[in-house]
N, C-alpha and C. Protein backbone atom coordinates (compact mmCIF):
# COMPACT_ATOMS: atom_id res chain seq x y z
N UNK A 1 131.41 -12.09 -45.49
CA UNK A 1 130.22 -12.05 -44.67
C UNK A 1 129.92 -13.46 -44.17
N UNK A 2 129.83 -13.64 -43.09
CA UNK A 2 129.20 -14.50 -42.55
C UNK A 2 127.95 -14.88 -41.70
N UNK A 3 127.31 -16.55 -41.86
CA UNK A 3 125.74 -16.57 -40.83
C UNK A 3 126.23 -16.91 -39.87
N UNK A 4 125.23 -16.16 -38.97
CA UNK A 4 124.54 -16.95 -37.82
C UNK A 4 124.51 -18.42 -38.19
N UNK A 5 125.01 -19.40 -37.08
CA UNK A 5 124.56 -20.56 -36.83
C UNK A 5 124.39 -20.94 -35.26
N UNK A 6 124.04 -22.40 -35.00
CA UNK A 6 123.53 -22.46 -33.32
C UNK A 6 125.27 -22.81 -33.41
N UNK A 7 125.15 -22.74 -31.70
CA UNK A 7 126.52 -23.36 -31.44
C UNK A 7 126.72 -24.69 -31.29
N UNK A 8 127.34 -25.25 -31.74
CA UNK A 8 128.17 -27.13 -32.12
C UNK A 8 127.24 -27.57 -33.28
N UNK A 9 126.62 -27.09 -34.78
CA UNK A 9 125.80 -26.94 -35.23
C UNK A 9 126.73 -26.75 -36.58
N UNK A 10 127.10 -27.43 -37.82
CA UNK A 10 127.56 -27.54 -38.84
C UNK A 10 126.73 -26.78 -39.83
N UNK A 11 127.69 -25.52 -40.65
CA UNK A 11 126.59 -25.43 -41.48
C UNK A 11 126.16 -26.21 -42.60
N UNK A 12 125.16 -25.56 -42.99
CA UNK A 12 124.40 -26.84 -44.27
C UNK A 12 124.72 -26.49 -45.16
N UNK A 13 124.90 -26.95 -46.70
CA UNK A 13 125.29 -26.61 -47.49
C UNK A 13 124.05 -27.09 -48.64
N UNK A 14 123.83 -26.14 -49.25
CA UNK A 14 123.15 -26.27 -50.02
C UNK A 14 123.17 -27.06 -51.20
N UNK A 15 122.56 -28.12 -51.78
CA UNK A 15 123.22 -29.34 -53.01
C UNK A 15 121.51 -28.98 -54.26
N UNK A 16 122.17 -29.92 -55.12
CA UNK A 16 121.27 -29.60 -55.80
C UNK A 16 120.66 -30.75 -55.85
N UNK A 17 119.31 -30.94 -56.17
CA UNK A 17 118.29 -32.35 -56.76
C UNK A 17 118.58 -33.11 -57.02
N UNK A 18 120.08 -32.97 -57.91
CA UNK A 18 120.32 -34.52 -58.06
C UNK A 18 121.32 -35.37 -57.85
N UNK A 19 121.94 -34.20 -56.79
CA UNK A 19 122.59 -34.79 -55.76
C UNK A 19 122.17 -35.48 -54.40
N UNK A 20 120.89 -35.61 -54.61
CA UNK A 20 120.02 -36.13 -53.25
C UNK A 20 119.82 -37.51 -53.33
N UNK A 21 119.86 -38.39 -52.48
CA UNK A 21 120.29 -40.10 -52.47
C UNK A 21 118.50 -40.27 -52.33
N UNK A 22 117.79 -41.29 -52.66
CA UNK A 22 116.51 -41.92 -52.97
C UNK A 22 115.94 -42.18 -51.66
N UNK A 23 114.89 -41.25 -51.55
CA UNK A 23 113.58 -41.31 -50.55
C UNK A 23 114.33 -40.09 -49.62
N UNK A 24 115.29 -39.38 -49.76
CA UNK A 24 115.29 -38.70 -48.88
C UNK A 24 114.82 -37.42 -49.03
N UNK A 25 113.99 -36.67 -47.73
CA UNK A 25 113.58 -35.56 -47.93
C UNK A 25 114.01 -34.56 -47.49
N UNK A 26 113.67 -33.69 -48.66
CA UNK A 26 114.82 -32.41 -48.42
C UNK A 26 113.77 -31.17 -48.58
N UNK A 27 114.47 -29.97 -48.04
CA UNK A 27 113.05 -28.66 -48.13
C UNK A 27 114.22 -28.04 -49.69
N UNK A 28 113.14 -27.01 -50.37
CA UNK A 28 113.85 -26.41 -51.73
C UNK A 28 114.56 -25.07 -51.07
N UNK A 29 115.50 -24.75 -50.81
CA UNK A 29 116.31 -23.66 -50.66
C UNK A 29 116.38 -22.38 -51.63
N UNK A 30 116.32 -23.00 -52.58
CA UNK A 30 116.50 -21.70 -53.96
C UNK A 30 116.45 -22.38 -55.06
N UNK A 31 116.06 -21.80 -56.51
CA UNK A 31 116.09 -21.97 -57.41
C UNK A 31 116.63 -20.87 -58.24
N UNK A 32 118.09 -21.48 -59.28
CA UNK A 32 118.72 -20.92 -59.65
C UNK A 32 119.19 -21.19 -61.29
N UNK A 33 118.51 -20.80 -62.11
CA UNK A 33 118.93 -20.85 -63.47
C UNK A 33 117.52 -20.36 -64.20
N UNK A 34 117.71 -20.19 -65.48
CA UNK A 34 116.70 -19.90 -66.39
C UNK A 34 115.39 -20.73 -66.54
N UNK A 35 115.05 -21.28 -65.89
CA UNK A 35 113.91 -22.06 -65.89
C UNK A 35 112.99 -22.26 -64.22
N UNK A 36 113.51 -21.08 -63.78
CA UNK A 36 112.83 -20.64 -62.60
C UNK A 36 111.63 -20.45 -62.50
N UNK A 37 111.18 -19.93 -63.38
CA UNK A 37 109.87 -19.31 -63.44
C UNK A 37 109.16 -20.81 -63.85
N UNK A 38 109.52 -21.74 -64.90
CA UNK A 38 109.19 -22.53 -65.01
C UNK A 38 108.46 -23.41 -63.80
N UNK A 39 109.54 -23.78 -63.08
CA UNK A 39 109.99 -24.48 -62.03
C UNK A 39 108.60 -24.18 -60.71
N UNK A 40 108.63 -23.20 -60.92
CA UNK A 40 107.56 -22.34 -59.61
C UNK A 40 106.35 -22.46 -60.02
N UNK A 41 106.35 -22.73 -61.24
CA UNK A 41 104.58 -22.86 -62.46
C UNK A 41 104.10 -24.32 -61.68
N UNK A 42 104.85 -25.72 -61.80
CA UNK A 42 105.18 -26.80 -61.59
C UNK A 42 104.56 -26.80 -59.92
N UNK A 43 105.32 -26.32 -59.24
CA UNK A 43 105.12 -25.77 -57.72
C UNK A 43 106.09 -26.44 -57.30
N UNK A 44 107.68 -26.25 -57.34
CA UNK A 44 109.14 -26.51 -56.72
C UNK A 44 109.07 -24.83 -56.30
N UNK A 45 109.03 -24.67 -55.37
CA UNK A 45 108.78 -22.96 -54.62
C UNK A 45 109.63 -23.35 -53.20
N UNK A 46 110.46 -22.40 -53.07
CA UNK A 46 111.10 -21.98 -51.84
C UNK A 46 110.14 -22.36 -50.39
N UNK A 47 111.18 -23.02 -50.08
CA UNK A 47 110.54 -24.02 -48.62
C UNK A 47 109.90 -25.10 -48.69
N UNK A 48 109.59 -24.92 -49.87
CA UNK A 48 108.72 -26.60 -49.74
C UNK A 48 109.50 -27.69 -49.66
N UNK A 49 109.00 -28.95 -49.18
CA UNK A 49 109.66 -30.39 -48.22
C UNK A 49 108.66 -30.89 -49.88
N UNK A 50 109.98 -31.82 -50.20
CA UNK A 50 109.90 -32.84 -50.93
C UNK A 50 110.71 -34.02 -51.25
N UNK A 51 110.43 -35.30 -51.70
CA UNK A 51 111.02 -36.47 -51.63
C UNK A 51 111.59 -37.05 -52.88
N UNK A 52 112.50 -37.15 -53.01
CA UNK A 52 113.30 -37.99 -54.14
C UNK A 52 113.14 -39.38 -54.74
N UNK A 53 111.81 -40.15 -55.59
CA UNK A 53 111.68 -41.27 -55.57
C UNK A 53 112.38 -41.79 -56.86
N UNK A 54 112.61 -41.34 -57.78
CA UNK A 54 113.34 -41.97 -58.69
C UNK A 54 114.84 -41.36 -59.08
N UNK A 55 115.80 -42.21 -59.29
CA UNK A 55 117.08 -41.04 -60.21
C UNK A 55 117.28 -41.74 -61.57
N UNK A 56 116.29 -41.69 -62.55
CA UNK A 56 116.44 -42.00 -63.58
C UNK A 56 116.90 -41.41 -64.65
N UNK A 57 116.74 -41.10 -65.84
CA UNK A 57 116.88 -40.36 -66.74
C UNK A 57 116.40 -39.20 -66.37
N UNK A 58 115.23 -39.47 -66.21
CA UNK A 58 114.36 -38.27 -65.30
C UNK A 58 114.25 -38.54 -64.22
N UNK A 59 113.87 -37.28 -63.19
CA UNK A 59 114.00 -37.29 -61.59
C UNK A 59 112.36 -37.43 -61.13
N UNK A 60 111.75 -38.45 -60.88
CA UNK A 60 110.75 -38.44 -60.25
C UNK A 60 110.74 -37.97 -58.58
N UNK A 61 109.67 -37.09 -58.31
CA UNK A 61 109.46 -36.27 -57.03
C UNK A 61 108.11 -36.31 -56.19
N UNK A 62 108.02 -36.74 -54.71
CA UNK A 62 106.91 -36.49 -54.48
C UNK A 62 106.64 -35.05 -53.83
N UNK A 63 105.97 -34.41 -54.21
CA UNK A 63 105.65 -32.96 -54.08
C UNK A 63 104.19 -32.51 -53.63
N UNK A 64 103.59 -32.16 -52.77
CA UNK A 64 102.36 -32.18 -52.07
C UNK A 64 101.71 -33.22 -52.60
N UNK A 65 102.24 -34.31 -52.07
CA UNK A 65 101.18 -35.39 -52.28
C UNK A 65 101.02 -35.69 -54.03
N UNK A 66 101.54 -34.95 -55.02
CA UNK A 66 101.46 -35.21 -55.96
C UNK A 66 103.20 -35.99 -56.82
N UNK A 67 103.30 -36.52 -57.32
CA UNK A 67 104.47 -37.40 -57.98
C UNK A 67 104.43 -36.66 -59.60
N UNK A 68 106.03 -35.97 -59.29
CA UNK A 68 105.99 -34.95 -60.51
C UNK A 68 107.77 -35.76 -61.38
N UNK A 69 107.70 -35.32 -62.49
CA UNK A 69 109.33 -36.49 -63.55
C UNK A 69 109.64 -34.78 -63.91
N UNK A 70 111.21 -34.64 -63.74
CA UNK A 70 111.61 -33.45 -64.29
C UNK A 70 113.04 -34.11 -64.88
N UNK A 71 113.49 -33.37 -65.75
CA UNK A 71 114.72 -33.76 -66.43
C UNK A 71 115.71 -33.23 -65.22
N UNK A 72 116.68 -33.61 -65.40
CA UNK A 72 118.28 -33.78 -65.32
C UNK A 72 118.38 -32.13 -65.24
N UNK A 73 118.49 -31.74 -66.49
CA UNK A 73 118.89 -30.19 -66.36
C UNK A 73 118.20 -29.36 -65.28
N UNK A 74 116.72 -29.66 -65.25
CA UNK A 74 115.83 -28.77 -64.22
C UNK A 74 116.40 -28.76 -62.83
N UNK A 75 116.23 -29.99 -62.52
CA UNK A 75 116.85 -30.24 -61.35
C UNK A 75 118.23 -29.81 -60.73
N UNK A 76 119.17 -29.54 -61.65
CA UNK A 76 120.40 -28.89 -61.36
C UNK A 76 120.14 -27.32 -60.80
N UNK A 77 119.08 -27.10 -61.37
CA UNK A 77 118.38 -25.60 -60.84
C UNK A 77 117.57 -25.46 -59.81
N UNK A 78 117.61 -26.84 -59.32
CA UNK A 78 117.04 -27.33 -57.93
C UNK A 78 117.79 -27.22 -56.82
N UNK A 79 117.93 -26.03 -55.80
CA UNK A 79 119.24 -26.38 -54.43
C UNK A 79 118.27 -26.85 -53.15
N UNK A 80 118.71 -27.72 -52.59
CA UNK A 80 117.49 -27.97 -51.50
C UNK A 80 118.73 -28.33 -50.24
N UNK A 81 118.25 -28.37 -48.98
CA UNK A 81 119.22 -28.83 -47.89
C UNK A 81 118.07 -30.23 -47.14
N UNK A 82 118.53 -30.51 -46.46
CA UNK A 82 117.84 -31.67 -45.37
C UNK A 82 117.02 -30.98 -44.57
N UNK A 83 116.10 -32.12 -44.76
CA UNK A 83 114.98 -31.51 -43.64
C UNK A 83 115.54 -32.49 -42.35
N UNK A 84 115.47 -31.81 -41.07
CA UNK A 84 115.78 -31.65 -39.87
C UNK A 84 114.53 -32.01 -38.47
């Protein structure tokens, strides 16, 4: 099966959180592992535009205006693409 895309238009590929390089902002695509529900409590929810400020031990995030630290593992359950 294949998408729709525009024409001369690469598709995107979906990466995870902590594969995202510092300050860049990306929208959340999906969340995928056992700590979903978690994740959505937090407010990492499908579509939302957020920014990558730390890659430390923990992943600091700015997220509506609020600056949220999630571990390593969470974030792998994080898929987000570029915002455009």
């Amino acid at each position: 099966m294949t998408t729709a895309q525009a024409p001369g238009r690469p598709a995107e590929r979906a990466i995870t959180l902590n594969e995202v390089g510092l300050n860049c902002d990306v929208r959340i695509s999906s969340l995928s592992g056992p700590a979903c529900d978690r994740l959505r409590d937090l407010g990492f929810c499908e579509q939302m535009q957020l920014r990558k400020l730390s890659n430390g031990r923990n992943l600091v995030c700015s997220l509506c205006g609020a600056r949220m630290a999630i571990s390593r593992d969470l974030a792998e359950q994080v898929l987000v693409s570029p915002v455009r």
